[in-house]
N, C-alpha and C. Protein backbone atom coordinates (compact mmCIF):
# COMPACT_ATOMS: atom_id res chain seq x y z
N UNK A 1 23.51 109.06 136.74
CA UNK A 1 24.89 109.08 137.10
C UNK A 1 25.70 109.92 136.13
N UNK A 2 25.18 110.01 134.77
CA UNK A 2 26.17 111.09 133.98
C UNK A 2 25.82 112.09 134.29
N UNK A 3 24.63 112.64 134.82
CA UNK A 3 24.78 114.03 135.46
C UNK A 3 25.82 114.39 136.93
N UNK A 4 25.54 113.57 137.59
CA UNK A 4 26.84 113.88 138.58
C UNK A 4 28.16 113.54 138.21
N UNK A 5 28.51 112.70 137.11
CA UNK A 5 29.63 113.23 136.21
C UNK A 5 29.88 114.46 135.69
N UNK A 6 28.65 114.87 134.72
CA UNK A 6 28.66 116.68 134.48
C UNK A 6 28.65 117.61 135.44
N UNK A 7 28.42 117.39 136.50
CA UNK A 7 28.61 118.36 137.82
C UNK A 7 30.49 118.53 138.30
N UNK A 8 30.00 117.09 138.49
CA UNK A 8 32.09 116.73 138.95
C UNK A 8 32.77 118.17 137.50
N UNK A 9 32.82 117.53 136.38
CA UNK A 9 33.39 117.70 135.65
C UNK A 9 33.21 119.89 135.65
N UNK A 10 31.85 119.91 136.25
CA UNK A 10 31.84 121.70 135.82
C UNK A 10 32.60 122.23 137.37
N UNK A 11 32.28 121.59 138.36
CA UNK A 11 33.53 122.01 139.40
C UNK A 11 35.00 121.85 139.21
N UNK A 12 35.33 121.14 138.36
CA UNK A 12 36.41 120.98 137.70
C UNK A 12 36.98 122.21 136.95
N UNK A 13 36.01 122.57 136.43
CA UNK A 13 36.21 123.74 135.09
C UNK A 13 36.35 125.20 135.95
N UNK A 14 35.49 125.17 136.94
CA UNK A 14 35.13 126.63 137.52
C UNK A 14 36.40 126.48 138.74
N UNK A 15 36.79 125.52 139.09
CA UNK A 15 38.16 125.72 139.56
C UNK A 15 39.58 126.37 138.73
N UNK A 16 39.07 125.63 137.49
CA UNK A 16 40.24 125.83 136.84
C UNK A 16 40.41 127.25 136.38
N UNK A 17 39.28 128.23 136.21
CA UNK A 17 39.11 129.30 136.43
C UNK A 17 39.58 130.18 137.49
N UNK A 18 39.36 129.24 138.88
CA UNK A 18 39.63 129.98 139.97
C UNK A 18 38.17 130.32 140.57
N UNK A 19 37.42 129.90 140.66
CA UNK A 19 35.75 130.38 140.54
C UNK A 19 35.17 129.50 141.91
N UNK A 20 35.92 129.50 143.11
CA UNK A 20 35.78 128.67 143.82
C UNK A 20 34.32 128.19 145.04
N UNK A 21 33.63 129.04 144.81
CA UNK A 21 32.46 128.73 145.37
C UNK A 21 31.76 127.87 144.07
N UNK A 22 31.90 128.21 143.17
CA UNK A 22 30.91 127.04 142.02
C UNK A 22 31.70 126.02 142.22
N UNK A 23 32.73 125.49 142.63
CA UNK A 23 33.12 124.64 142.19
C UNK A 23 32.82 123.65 143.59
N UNK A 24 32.64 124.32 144.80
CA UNK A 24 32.00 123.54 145.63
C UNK A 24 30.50 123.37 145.58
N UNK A 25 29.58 124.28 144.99
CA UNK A 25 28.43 123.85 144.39
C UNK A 25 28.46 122.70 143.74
N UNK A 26 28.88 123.04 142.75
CA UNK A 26 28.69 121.81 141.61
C UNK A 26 28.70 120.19 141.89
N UNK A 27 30.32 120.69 142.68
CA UNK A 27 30.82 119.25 144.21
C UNK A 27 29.59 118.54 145.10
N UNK A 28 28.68 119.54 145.41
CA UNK A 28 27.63 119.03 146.20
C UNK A 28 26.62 118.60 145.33
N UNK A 29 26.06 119.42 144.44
CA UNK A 29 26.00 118.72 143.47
C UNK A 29 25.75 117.36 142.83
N UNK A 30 26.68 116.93 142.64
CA UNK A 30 27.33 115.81 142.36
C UNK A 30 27.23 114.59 143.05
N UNK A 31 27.35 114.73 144.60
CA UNK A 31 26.94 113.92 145.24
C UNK A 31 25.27 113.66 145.38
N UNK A 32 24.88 114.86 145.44
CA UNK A 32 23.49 115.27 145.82
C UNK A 32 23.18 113.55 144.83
N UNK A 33 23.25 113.90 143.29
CA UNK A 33 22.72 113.30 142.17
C UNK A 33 23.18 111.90 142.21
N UNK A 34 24.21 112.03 142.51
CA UNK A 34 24.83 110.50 142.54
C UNK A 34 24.11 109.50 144.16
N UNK A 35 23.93 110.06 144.53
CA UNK A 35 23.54 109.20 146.17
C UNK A 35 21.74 109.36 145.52
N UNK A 36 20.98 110.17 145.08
CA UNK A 36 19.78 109.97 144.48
C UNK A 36 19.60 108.88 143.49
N UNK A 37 20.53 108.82 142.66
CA UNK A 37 20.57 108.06 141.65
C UNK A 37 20.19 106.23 142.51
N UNK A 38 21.35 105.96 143.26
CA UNK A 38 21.30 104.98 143.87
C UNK A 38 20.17 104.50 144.52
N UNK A 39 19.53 105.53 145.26
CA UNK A 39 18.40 105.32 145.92
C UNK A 39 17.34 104.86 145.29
N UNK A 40 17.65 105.85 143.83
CA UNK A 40 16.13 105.41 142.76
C UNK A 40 16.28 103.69 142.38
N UNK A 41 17.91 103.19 142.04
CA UNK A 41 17.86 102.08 141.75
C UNK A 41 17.43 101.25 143.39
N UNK A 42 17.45 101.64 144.27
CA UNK A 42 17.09 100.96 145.47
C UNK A 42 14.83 100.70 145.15
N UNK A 43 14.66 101.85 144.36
CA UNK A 43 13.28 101.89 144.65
C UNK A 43 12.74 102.76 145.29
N UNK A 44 13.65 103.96 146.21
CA UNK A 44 13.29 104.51 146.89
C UNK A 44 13.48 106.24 146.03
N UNK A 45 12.54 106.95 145.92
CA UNK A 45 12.42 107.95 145.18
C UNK A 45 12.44 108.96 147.11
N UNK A 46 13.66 109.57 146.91
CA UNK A 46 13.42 110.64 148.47
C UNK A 46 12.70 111.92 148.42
N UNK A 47 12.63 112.26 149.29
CA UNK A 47 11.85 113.87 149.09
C UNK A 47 12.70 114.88 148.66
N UNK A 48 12.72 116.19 147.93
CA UNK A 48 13.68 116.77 148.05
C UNK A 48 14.59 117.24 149.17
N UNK A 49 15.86 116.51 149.16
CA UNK A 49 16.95 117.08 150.08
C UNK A 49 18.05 117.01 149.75
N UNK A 50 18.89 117.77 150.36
CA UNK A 50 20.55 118.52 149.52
C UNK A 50 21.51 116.64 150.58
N UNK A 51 20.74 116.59 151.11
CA UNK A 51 21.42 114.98 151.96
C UNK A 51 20.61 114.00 152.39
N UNK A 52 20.92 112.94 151.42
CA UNK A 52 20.29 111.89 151.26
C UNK A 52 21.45 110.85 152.13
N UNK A 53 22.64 110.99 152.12
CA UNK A 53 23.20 109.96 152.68
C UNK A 53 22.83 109.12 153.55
N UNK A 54 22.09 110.04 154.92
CA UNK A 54 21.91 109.50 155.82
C UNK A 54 20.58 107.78 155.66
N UNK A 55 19.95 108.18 155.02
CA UNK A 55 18.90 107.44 154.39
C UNK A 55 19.26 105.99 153.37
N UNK A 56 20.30 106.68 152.62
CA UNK A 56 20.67 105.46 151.85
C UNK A 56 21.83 104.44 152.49
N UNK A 57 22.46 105.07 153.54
CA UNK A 57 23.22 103.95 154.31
C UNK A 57 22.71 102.99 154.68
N UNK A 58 21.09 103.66 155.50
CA UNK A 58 20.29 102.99 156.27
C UNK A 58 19.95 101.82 155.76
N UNK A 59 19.18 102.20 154.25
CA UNK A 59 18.81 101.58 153.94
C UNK A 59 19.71 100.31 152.82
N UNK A 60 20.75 100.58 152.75
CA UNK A 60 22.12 99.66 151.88
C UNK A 60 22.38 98.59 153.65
N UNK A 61 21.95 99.41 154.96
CA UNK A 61 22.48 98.17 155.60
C UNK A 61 21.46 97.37 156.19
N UNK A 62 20.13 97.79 156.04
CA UNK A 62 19.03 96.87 155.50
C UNK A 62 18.73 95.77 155.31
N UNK A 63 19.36 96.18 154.24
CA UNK A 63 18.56 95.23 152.88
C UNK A 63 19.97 94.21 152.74
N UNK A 64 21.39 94.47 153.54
CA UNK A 64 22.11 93.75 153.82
C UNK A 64 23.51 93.89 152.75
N UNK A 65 23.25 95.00 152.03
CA UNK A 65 24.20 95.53 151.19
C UNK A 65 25.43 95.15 152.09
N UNK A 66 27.06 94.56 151.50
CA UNK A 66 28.23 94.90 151.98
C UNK A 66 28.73 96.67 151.60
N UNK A 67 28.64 97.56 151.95
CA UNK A 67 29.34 98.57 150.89
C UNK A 67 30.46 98.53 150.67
N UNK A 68 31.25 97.75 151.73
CA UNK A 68 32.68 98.39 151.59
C UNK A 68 33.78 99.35 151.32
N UNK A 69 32.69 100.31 152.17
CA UNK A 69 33.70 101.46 152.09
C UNK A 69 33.11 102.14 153.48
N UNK A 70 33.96 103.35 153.56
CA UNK A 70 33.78 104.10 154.79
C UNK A 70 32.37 105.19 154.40
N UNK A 71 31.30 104.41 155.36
CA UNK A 71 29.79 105.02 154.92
C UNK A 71 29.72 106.03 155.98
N UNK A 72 30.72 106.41 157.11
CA UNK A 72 30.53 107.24 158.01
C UNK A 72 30.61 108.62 156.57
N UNK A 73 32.14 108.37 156.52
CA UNK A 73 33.05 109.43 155.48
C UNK A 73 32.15 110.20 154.66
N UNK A 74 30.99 109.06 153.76
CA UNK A 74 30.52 109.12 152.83
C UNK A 74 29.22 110.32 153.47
N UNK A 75 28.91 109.91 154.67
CA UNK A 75 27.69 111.13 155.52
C UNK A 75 28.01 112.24 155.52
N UNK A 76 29.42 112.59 156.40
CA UNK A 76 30.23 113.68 156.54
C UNK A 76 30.18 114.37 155.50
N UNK A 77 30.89 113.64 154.00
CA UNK A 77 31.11 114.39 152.73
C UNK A 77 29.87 115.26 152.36
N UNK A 78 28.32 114.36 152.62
CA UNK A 78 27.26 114.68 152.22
C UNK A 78 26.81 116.04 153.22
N UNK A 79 27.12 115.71 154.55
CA UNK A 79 26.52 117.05 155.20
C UNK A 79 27.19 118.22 154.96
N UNK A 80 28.72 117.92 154.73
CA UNK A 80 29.46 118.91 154.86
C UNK A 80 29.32 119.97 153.79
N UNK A 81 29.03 119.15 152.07
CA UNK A 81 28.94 119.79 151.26
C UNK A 81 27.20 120.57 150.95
N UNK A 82 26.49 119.97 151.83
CA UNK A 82 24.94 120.44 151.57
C UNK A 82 25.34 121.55 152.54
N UNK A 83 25.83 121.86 153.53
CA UNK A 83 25.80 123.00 154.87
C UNK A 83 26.51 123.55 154.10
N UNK A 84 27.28 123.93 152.86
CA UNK A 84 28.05 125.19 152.00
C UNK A 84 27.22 125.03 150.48
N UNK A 85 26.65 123.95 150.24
CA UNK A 85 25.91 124.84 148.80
C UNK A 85 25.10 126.32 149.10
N UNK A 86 24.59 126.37 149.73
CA UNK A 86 23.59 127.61 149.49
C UNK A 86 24.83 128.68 149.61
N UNK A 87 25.41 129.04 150.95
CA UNK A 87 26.38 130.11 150.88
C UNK A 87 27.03 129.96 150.07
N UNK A 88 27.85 128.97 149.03
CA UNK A 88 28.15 129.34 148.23
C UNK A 88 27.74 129.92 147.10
N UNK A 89 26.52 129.46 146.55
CA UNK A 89 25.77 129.96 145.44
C UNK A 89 25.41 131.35 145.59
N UNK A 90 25.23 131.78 147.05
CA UNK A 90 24.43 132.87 147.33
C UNK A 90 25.74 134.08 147.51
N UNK A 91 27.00 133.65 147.32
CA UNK A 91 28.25 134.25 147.51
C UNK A 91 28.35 135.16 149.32
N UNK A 92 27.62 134.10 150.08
CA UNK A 92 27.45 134.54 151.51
C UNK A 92 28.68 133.68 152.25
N UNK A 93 29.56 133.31 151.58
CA UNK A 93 30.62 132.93 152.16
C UNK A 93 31.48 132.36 151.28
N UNK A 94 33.02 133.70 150.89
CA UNK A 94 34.17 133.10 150.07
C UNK A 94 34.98 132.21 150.56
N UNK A 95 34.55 130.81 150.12
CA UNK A 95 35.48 129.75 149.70
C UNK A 95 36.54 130.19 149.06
N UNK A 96 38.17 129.30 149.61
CA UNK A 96 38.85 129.40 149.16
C UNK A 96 39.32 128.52 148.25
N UNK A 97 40.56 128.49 147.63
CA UNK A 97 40.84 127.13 146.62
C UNK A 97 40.90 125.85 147.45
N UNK A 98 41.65 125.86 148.80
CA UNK A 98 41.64 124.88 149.46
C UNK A 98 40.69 124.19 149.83
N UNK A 99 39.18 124.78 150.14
CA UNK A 99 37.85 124.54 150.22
C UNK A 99 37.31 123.89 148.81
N UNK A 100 37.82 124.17 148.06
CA UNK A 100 37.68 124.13 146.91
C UNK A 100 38.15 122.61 146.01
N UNK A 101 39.02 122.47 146.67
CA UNK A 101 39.76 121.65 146.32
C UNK A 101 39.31 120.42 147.05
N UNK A 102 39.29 120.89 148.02
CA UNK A 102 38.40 119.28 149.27
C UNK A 102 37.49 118.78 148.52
N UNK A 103 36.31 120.27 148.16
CA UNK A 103 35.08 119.86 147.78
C UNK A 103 35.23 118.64 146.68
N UNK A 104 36.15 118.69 145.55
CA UNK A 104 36.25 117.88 144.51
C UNK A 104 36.43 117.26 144.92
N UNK A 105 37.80 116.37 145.96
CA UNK A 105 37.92 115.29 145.89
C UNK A 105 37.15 114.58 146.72
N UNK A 106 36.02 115.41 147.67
CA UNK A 106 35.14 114.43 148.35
C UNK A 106 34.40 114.27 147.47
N UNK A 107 33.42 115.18 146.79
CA UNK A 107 32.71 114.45 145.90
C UNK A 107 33.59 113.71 145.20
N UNK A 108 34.68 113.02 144.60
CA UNK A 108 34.67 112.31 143.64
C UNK A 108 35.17 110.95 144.52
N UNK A 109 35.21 111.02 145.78
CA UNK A 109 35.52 109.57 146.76
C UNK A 109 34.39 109.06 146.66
N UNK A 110 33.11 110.02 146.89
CA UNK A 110 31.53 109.42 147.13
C UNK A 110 31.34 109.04 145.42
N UNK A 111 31.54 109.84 144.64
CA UNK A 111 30.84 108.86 143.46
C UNK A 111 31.69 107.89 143.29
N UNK A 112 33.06 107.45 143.23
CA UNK A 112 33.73 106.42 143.02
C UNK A 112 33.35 105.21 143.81
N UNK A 113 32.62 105.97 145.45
CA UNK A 113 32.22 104.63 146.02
C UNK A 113 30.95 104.32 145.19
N UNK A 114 30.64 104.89 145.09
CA UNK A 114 28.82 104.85 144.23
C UNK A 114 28.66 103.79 143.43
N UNK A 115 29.80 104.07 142.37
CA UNK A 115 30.13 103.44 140.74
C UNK A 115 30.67 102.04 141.16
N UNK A 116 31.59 101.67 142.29
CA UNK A 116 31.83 100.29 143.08
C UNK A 116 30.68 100.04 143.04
N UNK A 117 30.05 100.51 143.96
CA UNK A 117 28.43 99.29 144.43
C UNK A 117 27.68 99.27 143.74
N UNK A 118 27.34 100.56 142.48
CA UNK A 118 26.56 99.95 141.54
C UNK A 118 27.20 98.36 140.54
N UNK A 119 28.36 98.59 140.31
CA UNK A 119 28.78 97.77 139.64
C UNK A 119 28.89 96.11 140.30
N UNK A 120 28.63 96.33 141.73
CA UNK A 120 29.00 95.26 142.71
C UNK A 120 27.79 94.57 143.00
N UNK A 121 26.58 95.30 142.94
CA UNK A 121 25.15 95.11 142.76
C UNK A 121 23.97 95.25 142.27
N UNK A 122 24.23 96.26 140.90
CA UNK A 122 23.11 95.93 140.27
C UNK A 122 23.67 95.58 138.71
């Protein structure tokens, strides 16, 4: 989880630059690590993929997890930001600040929900 803190925090930086495709990288990022993280404390080690959401809902409503929060939102955030990491990294599509700006605060809705349910359950 402190690495998808250090992610949050370098999309942070490369915004503040103006550097707006890293900063939706980093954003995805972030979630990428943070929704892995969870899974590992679930037990479940995934295969490599840029979206895990779909998997860890499944399995949080399972095993009978409450999440309490909006786990649709939390999918969306995840697809939306895995379908622009590569073009962004690959500079095959300029993001703007506004893009830019989403990207942060979705990733930082999904880790804030994250840091709730870890704290709520393990």
């Amino acid at each position: 989880m402190r690495a998808s803190i250090e992610c949050i925090q370098h999309a942070e930086g490369s915004f503040e630059r103006e550097i707006w495709n890293m900063s939706i990288r980093r954003s995805q990022e972030a979630v990428e690590l943070e929704l892995t993280a969870v899974l590992a404390l679930l037990g479940i080690h995934y295969p490599k993929s840029h979206d895990q959401a779909p998997l860890l809902m499944r399995v949080l409503k399972m095993k009978g997890f409450d999440i309490g929060f909006d786990a649709e939102k939390i999918e969306e955030i995840s697809i939306d930001l895995s379908r622009k990491r590569g073009p962004a990294l690959h500079q095959e599509e300029g993001y703007n600040k506004d893009v830019a700006i989403d990207a942060i605060k979705d990733a930082k809705f999904v880790l804030n929900c994250m840091d709730e349910l870890i704290k709520k359950f393990f």
